[in-house]
C-alpha atoms as a PDB file:
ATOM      1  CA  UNK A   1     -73.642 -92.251 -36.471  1.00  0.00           C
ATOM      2  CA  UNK A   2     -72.425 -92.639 -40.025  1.00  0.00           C
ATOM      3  CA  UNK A   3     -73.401 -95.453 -42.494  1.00  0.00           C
ATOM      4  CA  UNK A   4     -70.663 -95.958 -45.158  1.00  0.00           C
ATOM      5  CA  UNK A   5     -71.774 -98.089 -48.697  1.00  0.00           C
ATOM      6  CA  UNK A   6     -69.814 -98.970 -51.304  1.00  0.00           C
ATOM      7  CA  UNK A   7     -69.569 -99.660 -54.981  1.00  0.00           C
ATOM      8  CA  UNK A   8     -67.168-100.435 -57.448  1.00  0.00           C
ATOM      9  CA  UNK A   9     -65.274-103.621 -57.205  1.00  0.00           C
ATOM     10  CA  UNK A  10     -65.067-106.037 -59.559  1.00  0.00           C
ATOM     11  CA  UNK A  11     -62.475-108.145 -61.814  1.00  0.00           C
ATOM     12  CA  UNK A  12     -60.171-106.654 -64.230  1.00  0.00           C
ATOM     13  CA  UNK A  13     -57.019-107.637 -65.791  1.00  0.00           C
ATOM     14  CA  UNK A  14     -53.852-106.597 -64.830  1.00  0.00           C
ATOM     15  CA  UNK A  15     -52.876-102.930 -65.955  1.00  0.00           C
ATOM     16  CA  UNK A  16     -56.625-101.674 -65.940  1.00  0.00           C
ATOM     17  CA  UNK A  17     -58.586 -99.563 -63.677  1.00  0.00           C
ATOM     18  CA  UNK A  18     -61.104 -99.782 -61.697  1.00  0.00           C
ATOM     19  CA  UNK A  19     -63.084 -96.682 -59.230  1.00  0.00           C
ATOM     20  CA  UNK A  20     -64.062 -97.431 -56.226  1.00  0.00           C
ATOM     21  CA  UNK A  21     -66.921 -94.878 -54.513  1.00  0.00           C
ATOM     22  CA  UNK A  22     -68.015 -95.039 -50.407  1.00  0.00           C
ATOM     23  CA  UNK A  23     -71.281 -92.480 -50.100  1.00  0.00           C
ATOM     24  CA  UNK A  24     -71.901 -91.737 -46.268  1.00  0.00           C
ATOM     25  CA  UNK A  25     -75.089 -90.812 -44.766  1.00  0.00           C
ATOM     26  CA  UNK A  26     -76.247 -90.333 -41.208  1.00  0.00           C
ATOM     27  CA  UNK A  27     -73.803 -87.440 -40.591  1.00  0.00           C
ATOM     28  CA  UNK A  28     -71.770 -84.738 -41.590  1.00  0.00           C
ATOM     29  CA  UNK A  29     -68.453 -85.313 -42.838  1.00  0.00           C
ATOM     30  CA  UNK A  30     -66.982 -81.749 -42.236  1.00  0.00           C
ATOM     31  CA  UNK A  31     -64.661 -83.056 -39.240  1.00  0.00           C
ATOM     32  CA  UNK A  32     -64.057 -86.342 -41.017  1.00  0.00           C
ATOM     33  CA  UNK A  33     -60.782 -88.048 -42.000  1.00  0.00           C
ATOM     34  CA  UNK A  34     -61.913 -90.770 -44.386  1.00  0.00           C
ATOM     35  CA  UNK A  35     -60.020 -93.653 -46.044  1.00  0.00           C
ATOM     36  CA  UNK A  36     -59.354 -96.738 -47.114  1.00  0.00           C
ATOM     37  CA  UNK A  37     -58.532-100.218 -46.531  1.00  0.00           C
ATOM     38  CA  UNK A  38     -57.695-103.493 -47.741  1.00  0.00           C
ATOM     39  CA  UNK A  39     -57.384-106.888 -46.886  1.00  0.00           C
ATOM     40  CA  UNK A  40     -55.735-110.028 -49.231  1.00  0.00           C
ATOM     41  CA  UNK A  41     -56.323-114.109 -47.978  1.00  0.00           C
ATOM     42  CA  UNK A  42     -54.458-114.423 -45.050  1.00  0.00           C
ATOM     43  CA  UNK A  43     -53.354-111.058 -44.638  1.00  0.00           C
ATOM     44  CA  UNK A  44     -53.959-108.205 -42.420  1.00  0.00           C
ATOM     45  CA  UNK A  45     -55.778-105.018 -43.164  1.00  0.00           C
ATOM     46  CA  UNK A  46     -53.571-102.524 -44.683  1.00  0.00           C
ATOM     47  CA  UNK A  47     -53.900 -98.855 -44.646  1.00  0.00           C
ATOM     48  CA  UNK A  48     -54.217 -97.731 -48.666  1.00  0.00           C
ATOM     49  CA  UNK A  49     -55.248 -94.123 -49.122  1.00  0.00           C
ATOM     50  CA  UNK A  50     -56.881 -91.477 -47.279  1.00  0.00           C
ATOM     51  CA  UNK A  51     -58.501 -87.664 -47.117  1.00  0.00           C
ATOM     52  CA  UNK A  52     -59.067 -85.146 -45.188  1.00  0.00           C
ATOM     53  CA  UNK A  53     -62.639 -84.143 -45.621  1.00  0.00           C
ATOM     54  CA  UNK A  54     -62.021 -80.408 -44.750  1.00  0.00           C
ATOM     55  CA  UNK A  55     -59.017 -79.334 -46.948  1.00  0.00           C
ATOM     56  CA  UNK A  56     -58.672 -82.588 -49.449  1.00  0.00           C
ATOM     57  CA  UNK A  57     -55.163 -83.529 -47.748  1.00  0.00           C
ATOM     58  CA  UNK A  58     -54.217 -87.033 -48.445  1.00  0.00           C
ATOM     59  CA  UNK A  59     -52.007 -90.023 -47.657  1.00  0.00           C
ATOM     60  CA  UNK A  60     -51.076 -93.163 -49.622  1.00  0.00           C
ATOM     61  CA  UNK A  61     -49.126 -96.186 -48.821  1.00  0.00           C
ATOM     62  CA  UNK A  62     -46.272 -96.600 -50.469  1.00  0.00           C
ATOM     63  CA  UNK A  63     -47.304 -99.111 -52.921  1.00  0.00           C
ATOM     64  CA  UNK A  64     -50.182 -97.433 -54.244  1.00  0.00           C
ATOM     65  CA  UNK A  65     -47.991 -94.033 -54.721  1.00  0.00           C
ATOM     66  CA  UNK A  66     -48.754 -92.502 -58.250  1.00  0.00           C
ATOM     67  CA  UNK A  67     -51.120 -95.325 -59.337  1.00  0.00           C
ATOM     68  CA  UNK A  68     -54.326 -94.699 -57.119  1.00  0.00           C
ATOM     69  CA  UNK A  69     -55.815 -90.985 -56.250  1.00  0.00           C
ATOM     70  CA  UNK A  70     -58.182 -90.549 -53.710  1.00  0.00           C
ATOM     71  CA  UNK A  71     -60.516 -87.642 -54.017  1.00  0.00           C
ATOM     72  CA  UNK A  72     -64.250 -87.117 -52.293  1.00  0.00           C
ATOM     73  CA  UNK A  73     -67.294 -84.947 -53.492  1.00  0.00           C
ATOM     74  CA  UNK A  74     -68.559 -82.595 -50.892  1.00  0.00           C
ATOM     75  CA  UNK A  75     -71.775 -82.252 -52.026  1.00  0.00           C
ATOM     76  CA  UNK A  76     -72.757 -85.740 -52.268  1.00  0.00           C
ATOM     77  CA  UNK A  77     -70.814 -86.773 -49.259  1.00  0.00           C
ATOM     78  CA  UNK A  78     -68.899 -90.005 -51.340  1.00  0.00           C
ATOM     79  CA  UNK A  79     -65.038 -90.406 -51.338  1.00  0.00           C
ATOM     80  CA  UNK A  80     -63.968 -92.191 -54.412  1.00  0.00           C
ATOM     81  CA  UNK A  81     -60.316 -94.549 -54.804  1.00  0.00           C
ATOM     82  CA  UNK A  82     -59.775 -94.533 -58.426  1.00  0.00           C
ATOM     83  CA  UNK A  83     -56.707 -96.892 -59.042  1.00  0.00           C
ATOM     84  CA  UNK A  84     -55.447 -97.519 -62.381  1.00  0.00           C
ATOM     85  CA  UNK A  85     -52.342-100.051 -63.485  1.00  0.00           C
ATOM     86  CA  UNK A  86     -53.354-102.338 -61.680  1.00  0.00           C
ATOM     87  CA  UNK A  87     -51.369-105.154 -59.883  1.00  0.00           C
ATOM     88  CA  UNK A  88     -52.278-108.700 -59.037  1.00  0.00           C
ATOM     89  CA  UNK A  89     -50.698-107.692 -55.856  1.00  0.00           C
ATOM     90  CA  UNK A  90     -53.933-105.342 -55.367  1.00  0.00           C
ATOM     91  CA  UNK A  91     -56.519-107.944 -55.017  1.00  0.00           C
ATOM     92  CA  UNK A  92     -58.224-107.676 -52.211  1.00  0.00           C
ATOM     93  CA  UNK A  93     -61.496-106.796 -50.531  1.00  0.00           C
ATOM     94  CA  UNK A  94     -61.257-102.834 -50.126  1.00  0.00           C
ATOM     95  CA  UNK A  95     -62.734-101.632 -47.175  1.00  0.00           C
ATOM     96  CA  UNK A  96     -64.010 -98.029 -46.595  1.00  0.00           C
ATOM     97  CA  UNK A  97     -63.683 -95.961 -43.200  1.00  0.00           C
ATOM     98  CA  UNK A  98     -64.032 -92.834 -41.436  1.00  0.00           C
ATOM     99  CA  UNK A  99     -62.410 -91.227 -38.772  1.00  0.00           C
ATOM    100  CA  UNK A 100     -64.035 -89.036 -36.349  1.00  0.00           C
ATOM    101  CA  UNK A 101     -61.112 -86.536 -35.202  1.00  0.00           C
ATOM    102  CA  UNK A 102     -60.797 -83.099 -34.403  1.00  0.00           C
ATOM    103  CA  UNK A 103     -60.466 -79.902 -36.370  1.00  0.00           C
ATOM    104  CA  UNK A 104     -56.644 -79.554 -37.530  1.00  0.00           C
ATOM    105  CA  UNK A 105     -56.069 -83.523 -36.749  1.00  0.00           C
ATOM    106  CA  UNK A 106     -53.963 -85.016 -39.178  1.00  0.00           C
ATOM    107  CA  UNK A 107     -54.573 -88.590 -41.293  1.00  0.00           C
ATOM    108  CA  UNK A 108     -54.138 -91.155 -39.388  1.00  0.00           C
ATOM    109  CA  UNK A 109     -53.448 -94.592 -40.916  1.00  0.00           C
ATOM    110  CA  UNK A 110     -53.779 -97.111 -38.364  1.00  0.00           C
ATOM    111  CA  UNK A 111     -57.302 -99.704 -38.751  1.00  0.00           C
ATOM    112  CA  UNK A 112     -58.011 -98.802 -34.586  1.00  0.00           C
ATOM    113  CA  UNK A 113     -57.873 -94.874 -35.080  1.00  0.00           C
ATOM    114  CA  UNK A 114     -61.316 -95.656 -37.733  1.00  0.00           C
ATOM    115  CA  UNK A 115     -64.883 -95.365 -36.294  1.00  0.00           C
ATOM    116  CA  UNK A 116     -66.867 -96.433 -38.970  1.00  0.00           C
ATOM    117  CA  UNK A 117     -66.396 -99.315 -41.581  1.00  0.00           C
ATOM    118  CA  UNK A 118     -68.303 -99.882 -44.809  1.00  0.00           C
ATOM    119  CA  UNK A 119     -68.854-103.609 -45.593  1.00  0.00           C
ATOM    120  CA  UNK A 120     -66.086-104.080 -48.401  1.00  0.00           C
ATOM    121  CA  UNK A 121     -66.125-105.087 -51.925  1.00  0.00           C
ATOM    122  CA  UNK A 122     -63.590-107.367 -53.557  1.00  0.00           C
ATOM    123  CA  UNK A 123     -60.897-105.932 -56.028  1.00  0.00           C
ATOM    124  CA  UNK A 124     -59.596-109.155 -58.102  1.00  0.00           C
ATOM    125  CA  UNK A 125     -56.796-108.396 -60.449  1.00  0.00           C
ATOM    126  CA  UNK A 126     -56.069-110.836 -62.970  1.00  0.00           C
ATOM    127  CA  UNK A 127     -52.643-111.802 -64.496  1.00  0.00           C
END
């Protein structure tokens, strides 16, 4: 089993940054895919960004694209989502997740394909 925290949120005005970090305990990470989430007021959850724990290959939704890197630290077992010009459009609560797959599975960027959730922290953007 894998227990996902996370850290990071917070307010900032539009066109700043903020880094968002998920450390995971319980288990290793070596077969992981592990990403992450968010969810506006009366939206769905949306797929954001994601890596590959074995490898470092990532995925971004479009929107995000050249404005938020994902990135993880092997040794201490914590994926970080630093996001910089930020958009009021990115407020949200951000939501960690892993996905237990297979060796030589690809991302996947779907909410069901995640077994483990962290407990989100709200991103609020200012205008």
């Amino acid at each position: 089993q894998v227990q996902l925290v996370e850290s990071g949120g917070g307010l900032v005005q539009a066109g700043g940054s903020l880094r968002l970090s998920c450390a995971a305990s319980g288990r290793t990470f070596s077969s992981y895919v592990m990403g992450w989430f968010r969810q506006a007021p009366g939206k769905e959850r949306e797929f954001v960004a994601a890596i590959r724990w074995n490898g470092g290959r990532t995925s971004y939704t479009d929107s995000v694209k050249g404005r938020f890197t994902i990135s993880r630290d092997n040794v201490k077992n914590t994926m970080y989502l630093q996001m910089n010009s930020l958009k009021p459009e990115d407020t949200a609560v951000y939501y960690c997740a892993a996905d237990q797959v297979l060796p030589g599975v690809g991302i996947r960027t779907y909410r069901g394909a995640y077994d483990y959730w962290g407990q989100g922290t709200q991103v609020t953007v200012s205008s």
